[in-house]
C-alpha atoms as a PDB file:
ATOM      1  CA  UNK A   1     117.084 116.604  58.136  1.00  0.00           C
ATOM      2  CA  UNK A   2     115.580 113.040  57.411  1.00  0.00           C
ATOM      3  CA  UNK A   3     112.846 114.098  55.407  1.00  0.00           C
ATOM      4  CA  UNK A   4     115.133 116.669  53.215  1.00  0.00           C
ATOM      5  CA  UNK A   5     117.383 113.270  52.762  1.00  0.00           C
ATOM      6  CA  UNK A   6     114.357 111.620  51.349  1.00  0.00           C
ATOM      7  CA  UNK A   7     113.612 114.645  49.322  1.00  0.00           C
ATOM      8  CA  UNK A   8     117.066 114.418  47.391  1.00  0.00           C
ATOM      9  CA  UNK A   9     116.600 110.927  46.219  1.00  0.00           C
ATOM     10  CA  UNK A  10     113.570 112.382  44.125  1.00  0.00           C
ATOM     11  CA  UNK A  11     115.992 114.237  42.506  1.00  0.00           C
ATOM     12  CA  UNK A  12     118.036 111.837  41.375  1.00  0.00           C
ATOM     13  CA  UNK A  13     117.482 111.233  37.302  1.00  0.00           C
ATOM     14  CA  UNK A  14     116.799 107.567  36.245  1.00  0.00           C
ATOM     15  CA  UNK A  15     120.146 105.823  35.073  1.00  0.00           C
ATOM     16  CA  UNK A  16     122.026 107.671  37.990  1.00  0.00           C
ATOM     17  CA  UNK A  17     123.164 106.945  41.330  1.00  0.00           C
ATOM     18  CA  UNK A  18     124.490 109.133  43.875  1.00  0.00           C
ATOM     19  CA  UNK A  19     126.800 108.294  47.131  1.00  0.00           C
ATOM     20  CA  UNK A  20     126.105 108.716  50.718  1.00  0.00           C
ATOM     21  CA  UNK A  21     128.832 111.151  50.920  1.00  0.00           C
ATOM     22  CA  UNK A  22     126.728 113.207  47.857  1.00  0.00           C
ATOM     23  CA  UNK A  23     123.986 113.474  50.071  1.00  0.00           C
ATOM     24  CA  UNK A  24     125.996 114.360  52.962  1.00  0.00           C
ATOM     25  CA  UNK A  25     127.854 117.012  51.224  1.00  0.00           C
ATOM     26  CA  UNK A  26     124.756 118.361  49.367  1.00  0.00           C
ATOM     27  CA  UNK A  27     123.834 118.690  53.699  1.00  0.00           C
ATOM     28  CA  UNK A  28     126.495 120.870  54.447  1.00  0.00           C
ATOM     29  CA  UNK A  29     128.824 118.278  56.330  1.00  0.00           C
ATOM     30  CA  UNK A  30     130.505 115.221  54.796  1.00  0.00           C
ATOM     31  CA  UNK A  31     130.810 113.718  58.044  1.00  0.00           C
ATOM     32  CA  UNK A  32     127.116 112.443  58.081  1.00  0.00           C
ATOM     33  CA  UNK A  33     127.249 110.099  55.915  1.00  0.00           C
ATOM     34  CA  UNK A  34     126.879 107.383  58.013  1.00  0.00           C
ATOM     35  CA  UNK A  35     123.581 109.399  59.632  1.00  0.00           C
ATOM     36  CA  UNK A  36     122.596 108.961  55.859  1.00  0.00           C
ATOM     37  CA  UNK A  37     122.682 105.174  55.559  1.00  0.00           C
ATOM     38  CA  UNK A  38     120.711 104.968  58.794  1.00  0.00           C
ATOM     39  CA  UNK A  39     118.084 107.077  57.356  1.00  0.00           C
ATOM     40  CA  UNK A  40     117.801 105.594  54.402  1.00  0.00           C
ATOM     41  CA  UNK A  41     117.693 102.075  55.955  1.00  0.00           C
ATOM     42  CA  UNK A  42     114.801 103.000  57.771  1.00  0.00           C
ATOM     43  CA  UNK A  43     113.396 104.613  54.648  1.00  0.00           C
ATOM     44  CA  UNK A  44     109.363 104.700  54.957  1.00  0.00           C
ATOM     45  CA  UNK A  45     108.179 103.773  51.398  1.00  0.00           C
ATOM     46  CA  UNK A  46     110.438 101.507  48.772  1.00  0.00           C
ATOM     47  CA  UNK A  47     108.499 103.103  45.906  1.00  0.00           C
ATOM     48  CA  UNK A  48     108.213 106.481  46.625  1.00  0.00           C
ATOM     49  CA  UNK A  49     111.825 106.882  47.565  1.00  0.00           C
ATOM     50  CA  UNK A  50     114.321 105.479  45.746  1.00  0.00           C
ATOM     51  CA  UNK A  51     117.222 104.463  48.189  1.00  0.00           C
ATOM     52  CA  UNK A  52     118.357 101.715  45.891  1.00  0.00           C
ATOM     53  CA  UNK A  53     119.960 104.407  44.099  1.00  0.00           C
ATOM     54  CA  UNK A  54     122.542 105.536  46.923  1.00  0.00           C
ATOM     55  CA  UNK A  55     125.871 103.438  46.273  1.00  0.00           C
ATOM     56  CA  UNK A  56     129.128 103.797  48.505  1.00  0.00           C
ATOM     57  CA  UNK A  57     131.774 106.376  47.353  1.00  0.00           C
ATOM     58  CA  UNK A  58     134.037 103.698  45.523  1.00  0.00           C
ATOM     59  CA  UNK A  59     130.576 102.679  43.993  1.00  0.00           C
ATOM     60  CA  UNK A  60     129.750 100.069  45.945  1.00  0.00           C
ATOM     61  CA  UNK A  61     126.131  98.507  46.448  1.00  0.00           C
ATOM     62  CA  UNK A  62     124.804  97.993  49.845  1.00  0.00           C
ATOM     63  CA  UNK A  63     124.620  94.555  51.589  1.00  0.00           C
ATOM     64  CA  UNK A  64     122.356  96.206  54.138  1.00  0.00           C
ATOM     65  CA  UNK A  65     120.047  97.477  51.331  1.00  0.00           C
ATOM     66  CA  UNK A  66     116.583  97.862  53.586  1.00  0.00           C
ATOM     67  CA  UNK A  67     114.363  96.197  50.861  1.00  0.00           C
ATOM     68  CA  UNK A  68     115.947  92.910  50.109  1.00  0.00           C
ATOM     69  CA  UNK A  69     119.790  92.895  50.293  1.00  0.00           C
ATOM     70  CA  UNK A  70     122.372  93.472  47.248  1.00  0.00           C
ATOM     71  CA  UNK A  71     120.508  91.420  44.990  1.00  0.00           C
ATOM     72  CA  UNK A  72     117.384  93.388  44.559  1.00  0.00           C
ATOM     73  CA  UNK A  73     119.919  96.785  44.480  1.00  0.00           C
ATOM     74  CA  UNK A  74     121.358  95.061  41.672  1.00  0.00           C
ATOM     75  CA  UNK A  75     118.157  94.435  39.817  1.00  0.00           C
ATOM     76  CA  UNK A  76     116.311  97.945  40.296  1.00  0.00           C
ATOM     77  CA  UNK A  77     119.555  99.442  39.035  1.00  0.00           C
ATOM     78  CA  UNK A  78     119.832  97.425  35.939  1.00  0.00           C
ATOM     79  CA  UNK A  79     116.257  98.096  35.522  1.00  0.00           C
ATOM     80  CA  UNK A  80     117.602 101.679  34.667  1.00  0.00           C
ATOM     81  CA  UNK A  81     120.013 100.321  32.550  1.00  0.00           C
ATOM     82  CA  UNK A  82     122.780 100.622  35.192  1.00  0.00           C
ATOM     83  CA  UNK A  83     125.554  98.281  34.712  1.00  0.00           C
ATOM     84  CA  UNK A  84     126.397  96.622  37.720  1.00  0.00           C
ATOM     85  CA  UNK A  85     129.781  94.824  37.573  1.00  0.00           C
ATOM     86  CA  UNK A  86     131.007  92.975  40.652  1.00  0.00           C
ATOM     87  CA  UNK A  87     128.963  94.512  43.195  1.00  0.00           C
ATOM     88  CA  UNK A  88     129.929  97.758  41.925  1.00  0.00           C
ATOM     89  CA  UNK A  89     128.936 100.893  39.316  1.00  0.00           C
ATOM     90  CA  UNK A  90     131.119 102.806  37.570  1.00  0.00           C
ATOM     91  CA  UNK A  91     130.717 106.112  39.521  1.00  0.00           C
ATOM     92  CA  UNK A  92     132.790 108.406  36.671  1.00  0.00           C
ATOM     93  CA  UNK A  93     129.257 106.700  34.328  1.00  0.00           C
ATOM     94  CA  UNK A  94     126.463 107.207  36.527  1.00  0.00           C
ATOM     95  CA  UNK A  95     127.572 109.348  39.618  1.00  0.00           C
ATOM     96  CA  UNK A  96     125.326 112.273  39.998  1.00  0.00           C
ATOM     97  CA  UNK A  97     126.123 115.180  42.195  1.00  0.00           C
ATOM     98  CA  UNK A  98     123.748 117.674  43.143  1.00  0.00           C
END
């Protein structure tokens, strides 16, 4: 299941984020969302998969983000031109469901 986890966030186009609960549903069982944020804080390699772009389901970034914390979630997403607005992005803007 990890590595299919991983294999979603390659899927995800560049100015769009997707939600832990996304993934989880795109799994077959909302309930794992939580068993997504542990994978993807133990995520094997920053640049190949792009767990920056996982926000919570009220769009919320992560303070636990595995690769240096909010701040650097905040700056790879505005790289792609993704407002970031109090910590948040505006899921009904960038949300993307698979």
């Amino acid at each position: 299941m990890n590595k299919e986890i991983y294999k979603l966030l390659l899927t995800i186009p560049k100015g769009k984020v997707t939600t832990y609960k996304e993934i989880a549903i795109k799994l077959g069982n909302k309930n794992l969302c939580r068993h997504v944020g542990n994978v993807l804080h133990k995520n094997p390699s920053e640049s190949k998969y792009p767990c920056y772009k996982v926000v919570s389901s009220n769009g919320k970034l992560s303070n636990n983000y595995a690769f240096g914390g909010i701040e650097k979630q905040k700056e790879k997403l505005e790289k792609e031109n993704i407002k970031v607005t109090n910590g948040k992005v505006n899921l009904n803007k960038y949300l993307f469901k698979f």
